[in-house]
N, C-alpha and C. Protein backbone atom coordinates (compact mmCIF):
# COMPACT_ATOMS: atom_id res chain seq x y z
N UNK A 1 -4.97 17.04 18.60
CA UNK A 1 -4.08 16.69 17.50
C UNK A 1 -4.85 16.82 16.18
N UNK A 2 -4.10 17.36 15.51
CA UNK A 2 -5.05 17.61 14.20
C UNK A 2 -5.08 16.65 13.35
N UNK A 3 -5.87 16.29 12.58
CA UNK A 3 -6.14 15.36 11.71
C UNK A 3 -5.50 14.96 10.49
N UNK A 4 -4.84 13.76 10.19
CA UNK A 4 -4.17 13.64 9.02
C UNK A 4 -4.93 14.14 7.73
N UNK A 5 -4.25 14.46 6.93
CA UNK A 5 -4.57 14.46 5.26
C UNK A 5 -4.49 13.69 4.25
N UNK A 6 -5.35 13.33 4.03
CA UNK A 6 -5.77 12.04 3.15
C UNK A 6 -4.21 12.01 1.85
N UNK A 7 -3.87 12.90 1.43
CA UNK A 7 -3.09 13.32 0.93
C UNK A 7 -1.92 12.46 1.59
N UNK A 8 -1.68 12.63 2.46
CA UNK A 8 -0.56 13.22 3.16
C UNK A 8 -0.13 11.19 3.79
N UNK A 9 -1.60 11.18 4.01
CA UNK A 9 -1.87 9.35 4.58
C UNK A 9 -1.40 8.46 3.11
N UNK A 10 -2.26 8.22 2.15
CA UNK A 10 -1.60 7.65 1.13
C UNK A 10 -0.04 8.04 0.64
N UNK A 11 0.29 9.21 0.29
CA UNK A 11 1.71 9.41 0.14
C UNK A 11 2.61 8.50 1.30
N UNK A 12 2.72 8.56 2.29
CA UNK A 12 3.19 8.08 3.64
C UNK A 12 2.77 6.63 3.27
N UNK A 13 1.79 6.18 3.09
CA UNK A 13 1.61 4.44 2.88
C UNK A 13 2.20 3.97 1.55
N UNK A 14 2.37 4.76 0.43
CA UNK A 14 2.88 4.05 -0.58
C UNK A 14 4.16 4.52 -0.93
N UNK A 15 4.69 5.28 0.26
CA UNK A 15 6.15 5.37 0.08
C UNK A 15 7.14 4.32 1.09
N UNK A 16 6.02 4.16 1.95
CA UNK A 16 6.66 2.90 3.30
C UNK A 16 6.02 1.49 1.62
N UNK A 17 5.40 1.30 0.99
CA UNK A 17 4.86 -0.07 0.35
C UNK A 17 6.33 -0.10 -0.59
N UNK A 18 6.65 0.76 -1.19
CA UNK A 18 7.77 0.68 -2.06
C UNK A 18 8.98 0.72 -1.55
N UNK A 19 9.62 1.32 -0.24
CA UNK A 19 10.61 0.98 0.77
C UNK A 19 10.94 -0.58 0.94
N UNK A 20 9.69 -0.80 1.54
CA UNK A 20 9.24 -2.53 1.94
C UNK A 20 9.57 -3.54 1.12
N UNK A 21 8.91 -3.07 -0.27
CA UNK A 21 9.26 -3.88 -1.06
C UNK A 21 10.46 -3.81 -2.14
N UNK A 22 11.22 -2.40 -1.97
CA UNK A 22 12.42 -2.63 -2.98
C UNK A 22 13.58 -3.52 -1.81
N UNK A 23 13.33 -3.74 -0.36
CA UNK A 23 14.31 -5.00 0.19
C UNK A 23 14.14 -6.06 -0.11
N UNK A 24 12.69 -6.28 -0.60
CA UNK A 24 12.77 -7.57 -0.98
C UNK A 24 12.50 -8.06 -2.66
N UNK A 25 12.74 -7.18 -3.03
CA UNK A 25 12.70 -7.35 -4.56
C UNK A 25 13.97 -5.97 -4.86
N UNK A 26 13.62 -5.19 -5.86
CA UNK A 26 14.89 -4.46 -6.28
C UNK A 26 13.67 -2.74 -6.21
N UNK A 27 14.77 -1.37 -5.98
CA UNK A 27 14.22 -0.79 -6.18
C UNK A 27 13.07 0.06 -7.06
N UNK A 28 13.67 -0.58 -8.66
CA UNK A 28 13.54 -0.25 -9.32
C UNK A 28 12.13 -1.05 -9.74
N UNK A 29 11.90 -2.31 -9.10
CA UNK A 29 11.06 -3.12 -9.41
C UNK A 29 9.52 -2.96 -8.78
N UNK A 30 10.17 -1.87 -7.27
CA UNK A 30 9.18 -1.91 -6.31
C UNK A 30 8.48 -0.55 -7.25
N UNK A 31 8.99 0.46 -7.68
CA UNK A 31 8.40 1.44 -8.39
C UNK A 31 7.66 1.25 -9.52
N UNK A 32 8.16 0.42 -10.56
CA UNK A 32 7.78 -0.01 -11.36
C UNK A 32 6.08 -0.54 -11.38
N UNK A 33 6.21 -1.54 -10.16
CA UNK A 33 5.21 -2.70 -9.54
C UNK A 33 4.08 -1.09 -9.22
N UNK A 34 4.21 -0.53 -7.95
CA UNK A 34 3.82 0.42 -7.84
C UNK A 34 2.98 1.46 -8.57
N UNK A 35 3.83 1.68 -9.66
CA UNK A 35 2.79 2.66 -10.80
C UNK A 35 2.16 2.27 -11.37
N UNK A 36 2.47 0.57 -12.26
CA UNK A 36 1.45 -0.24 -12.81
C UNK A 36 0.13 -0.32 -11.69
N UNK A 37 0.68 -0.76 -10.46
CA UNK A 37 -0.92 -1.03 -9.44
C UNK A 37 -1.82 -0.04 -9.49
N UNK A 38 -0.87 1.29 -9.32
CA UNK A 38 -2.18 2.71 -8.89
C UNK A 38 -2.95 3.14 -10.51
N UNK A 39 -2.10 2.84 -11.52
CA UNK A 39 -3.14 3.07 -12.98
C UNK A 39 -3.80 1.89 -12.88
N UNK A 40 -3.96 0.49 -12.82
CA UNK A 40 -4.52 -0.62 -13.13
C UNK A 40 -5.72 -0.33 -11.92
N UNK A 41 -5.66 0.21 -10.80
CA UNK A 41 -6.65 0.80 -10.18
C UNK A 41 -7.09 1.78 -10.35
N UNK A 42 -6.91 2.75 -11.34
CA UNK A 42 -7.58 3.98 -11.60
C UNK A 42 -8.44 3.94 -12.22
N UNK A 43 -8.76 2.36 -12.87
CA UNK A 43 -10.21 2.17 -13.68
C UNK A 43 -11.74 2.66 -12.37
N UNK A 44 -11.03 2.03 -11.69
CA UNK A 44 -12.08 1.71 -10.19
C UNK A 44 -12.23 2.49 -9.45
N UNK A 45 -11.05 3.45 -9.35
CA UNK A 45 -10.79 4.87 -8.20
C UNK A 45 -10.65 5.93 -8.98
N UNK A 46 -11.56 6.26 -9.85
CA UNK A 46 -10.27 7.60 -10.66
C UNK A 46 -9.86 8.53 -9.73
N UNK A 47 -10.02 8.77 -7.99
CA UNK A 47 -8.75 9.97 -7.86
C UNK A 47 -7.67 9.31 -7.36
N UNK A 48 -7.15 8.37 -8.00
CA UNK A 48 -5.89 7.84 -8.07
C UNK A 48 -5.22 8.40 -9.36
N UNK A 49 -5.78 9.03 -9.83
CA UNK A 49 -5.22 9.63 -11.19
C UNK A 49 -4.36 11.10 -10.26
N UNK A 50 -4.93 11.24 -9.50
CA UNK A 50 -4.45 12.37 -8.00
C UNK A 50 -2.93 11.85 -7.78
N UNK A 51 -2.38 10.68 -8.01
CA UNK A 51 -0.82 10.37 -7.46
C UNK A 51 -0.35 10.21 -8.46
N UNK A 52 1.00 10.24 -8.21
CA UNK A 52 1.86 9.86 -9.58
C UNK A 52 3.08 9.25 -8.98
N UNK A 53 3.72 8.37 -9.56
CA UNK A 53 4.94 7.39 -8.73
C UNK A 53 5.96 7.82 -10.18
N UNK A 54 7.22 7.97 -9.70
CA UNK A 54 8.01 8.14 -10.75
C UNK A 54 9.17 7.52 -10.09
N UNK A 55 10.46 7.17 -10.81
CA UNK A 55 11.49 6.52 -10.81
C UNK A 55 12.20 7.66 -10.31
N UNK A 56 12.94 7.57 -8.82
CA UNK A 56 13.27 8.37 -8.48
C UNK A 56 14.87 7.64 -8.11
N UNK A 57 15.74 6.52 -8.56
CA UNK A 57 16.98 6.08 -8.39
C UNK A 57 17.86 6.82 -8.81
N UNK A 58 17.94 7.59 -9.87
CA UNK A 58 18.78 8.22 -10.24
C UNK A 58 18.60 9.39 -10.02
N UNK A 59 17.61 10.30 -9.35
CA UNK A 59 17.18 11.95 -8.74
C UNK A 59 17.65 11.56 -7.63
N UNK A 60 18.21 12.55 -6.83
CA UNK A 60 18.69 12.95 -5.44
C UNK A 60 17.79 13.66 -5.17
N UNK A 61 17.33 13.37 -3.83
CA UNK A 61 16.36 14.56 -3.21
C UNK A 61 15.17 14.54 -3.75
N UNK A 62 14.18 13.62 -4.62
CA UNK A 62 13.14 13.49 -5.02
C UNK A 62 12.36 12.54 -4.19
N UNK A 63 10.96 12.53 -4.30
CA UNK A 63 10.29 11.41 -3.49
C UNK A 63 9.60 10.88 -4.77
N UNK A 64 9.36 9.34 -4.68
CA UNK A 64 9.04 8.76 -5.78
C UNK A 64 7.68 8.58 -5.71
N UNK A 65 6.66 9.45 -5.02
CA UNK A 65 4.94 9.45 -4.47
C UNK A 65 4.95 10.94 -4.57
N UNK A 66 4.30 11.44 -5.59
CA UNK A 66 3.61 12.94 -5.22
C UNK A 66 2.08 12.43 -5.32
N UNK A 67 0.99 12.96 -4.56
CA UNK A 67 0.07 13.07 -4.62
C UNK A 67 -0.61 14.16 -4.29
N UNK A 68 -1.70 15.18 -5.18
CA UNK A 68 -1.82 16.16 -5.28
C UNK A 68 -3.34 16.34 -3.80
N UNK A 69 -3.54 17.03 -3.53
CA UNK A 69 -4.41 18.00 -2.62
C UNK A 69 -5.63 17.33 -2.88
N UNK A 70 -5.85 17.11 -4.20
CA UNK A 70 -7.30 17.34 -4.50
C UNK A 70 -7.71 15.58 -4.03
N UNK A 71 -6.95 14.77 -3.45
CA UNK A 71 -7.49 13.89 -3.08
C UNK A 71 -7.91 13.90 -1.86
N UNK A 72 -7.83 14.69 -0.95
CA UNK A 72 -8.40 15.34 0.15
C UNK A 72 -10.32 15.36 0.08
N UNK A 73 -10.45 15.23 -0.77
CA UNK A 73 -11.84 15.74 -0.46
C UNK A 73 -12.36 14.18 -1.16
N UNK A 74 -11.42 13.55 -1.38
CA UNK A 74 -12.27 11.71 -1.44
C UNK A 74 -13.37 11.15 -0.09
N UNK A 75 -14.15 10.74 -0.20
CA UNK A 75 -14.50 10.05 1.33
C UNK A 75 -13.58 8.73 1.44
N UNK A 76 -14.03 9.08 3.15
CA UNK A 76 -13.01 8.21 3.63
C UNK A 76 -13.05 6.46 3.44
N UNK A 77 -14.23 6.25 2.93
CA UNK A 77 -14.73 4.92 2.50
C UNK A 77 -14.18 4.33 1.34
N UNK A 78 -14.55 5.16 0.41
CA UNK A 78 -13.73 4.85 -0.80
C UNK A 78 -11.98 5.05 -0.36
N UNK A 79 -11.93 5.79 0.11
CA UNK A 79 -9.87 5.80 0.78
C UNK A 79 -9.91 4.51 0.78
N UNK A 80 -10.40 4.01 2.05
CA UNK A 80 -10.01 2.83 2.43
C UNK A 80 -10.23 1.52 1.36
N UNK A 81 -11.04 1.33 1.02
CA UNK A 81 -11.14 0.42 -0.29
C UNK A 81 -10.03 0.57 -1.08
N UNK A 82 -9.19 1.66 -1.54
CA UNK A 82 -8.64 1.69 -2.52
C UNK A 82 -7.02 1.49 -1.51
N UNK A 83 -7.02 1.79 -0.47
CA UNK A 83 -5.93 1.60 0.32
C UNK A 83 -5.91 -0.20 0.40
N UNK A 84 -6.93 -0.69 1.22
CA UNK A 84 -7.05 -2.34 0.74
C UNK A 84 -6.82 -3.05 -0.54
N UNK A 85 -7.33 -2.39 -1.74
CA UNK A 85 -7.06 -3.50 -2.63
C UNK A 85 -5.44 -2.47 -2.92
N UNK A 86 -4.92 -1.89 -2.86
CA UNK A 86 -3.47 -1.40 -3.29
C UNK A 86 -2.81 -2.57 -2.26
N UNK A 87 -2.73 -2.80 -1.19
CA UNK A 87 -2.02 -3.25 -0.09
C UNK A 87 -1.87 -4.88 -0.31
N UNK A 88 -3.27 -5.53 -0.65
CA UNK A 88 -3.74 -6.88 -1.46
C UNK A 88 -3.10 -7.04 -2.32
N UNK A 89 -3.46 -6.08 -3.36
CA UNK A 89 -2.53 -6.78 -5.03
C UNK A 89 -0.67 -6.30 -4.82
N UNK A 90 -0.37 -5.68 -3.83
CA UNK A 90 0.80 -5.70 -3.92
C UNK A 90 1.95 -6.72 -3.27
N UNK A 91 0.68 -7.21 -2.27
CA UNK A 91 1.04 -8.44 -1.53
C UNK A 91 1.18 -9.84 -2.37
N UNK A 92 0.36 -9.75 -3.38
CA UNK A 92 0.10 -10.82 -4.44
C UNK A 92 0.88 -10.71 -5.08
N UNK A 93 1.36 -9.86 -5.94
CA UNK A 93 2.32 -9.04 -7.27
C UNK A 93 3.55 -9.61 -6.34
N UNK A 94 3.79 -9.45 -5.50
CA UNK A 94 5.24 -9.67 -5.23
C UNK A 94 5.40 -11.27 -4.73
N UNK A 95 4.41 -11.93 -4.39
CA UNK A 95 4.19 -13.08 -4.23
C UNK A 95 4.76 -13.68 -3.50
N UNK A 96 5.96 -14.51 -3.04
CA UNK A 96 6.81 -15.38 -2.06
C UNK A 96 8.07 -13.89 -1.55
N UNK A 97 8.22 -13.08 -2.35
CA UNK A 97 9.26 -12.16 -2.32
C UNK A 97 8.71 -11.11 -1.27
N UNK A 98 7.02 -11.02 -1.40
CA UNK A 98 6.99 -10.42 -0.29
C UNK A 98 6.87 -10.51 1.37
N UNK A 99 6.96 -12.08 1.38
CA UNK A 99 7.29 -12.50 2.64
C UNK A 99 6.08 -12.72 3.44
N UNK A 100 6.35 -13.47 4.66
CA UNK A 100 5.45 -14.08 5.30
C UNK A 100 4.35 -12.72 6.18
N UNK A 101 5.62 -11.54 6.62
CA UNK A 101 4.85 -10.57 7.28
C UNK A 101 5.14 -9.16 6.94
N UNK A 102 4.61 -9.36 5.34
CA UNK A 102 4.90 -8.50 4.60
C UNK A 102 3.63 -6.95 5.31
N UNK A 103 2.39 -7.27 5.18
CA UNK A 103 1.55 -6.66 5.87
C UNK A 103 1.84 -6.18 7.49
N UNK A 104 2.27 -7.03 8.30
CA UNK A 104 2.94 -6.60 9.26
C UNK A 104 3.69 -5.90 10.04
N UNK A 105 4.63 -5.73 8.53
CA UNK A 105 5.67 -4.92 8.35
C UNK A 105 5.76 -3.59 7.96
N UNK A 106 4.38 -3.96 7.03
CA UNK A 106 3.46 -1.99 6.97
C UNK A 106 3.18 -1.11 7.99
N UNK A 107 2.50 -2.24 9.19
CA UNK A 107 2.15 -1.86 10.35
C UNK A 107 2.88 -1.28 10.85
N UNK A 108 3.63 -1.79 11.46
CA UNK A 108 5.01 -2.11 11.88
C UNK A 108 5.85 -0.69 11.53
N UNK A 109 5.94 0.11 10.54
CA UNK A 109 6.37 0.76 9.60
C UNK A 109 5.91 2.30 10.14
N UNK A 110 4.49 2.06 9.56
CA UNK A 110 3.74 3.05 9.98
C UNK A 110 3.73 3.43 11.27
N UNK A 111 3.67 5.04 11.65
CA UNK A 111 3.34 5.38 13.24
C UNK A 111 1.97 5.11 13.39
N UNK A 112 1.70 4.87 14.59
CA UNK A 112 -0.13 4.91 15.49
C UNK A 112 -0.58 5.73 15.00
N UNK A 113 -0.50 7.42 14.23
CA UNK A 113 -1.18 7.92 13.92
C UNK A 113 -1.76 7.64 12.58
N UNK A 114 -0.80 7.36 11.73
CA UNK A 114 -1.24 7.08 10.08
C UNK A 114 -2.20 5.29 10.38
N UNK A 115 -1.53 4.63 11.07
CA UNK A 115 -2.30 3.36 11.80
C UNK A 115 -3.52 3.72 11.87
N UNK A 116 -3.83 4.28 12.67
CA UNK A 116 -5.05 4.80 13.28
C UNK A 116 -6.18 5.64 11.93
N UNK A 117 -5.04 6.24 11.45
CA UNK A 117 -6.22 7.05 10.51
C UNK A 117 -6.64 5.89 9.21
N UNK A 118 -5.70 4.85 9.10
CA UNK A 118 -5.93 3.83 7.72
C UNK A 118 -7.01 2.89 8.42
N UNK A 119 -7.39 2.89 9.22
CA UNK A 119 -7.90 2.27 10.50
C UNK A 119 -9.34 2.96 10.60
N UNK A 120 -9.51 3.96 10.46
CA UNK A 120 -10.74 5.06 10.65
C UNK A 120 -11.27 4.87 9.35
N UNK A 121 -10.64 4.28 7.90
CA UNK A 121 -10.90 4.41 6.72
C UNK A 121 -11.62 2.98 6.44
N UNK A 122 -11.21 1.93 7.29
CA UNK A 122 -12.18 0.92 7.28
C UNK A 122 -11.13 -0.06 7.04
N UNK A 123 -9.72 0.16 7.26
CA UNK A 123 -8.81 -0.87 6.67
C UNK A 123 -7.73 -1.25 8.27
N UNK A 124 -7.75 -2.40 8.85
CA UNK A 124 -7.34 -2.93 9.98
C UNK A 124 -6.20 -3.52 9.16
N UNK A 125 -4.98 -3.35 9.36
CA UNK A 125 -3.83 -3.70 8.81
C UNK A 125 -3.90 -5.23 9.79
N UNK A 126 -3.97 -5.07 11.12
CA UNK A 126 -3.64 -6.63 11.95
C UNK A 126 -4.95 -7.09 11.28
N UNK A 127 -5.98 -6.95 10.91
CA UNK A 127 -6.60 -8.17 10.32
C UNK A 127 -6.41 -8.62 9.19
N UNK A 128 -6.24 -7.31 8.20
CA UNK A 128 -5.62 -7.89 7.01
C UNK A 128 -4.34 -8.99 7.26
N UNK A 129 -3.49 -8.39 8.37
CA UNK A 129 -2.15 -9.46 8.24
C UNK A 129 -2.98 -11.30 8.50
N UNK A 130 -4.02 -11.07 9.39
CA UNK A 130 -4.81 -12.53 9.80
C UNK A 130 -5.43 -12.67 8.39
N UNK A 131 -5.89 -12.38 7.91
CA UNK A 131 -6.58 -12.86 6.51
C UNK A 131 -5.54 -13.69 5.73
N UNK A 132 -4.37 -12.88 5.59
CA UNK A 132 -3.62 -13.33 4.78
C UNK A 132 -3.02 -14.47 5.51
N UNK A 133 -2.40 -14.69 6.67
CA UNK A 133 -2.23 -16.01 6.96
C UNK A 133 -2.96 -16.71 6.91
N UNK A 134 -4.17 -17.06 7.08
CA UNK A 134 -5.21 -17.47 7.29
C UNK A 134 -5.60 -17.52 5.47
N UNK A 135 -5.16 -17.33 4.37
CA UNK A 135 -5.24 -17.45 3.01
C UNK A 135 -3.87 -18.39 3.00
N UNK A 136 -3.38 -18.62 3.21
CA UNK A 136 -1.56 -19.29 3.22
C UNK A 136 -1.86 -20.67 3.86
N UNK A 137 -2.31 -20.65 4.94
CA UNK A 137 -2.82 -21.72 5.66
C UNK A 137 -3.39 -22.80 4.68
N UNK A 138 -4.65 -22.40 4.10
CA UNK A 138 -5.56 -22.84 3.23
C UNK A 138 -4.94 -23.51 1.94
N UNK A 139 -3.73 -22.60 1.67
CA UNK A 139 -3.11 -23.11 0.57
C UNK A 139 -2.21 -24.37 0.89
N UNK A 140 -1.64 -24.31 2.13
CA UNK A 140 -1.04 -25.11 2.20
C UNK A 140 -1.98 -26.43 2.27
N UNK A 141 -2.91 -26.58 3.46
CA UNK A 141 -3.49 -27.38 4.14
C UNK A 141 -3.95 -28.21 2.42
N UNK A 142 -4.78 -27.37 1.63
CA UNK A 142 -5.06 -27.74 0.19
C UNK A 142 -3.91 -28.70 -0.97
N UNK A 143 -2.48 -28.36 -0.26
CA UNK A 143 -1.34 -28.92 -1.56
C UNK A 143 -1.18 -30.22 -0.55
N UNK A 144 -1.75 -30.48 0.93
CA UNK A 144 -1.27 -31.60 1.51
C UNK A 144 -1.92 -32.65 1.09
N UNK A 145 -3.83 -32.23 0.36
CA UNK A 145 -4.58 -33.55 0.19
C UNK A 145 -4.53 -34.08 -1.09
């Protein structure tokens, strides 16, 4: 089986992140949220300057994630870092709206193969989902004393 494209892996993850999250917020909000995250991370990643998210509610037949080729030749280390903190601050940004198994639901989302390859990049979606309960927990256990 041939190997995903880094390209091809982020497009596919931040078009399932904005799916996800325009049910639980509005479409327009999840795009919005979206393009602010990937420039507010382009200080840190510049080939995130490689994607572009556009408002695609009123285009038919457009996808609201192009990301160009040339992010293909990123290593896969830095991928994954920049796949983690995108997945983190969007989990945060959306805050109670994005739900208890919001991460889960990425999983969940995604096939075993894109799984597997976000997975090869250094980013475990089921642990991230345990972190984050395991951050919720804390909060609570903290508002009880």
């Amino acid at each position: 089986m041939p190997e995903l494209e880094k390209s091809d892996i982020i497009k596919n993850l931040l078009t399932t992140l904005i799916d996800i999250s325009s049910r639980k917020t509005t479409k327009g909000h999840a795009i919005l949220a979206m393009d602010s995250l990937i420039k507010q991370l382009e200080i840190r990643f510049n080939f995130l300057k490689h994607v572009q998210i556009k408002d695609t509610r009123y285009l038919e037949g457009e996808d609201a994630v192009s990301v160009m080729s040339d992010i293909n030749t990123v290593e896969s280390a830095d991928m994954g870092r920049a796949i983690y903190d995108i997945i983190t601050t969007m989990n945060r940004s959306l805050g109670k709206d994005a739900g208890h198994f919001f991460i889960k639901e990425i999983q969940s989302t995604l096939s075993d193969e894109y799984n597997s390859s976000i997975r090869d990049m250094g980013v475990d979606l089921g642990l991230l989902q345990l972190e984050h309960e395991i951050e919720e927990w804390g909060k609570i256990i903290t508002q009880k004393k």
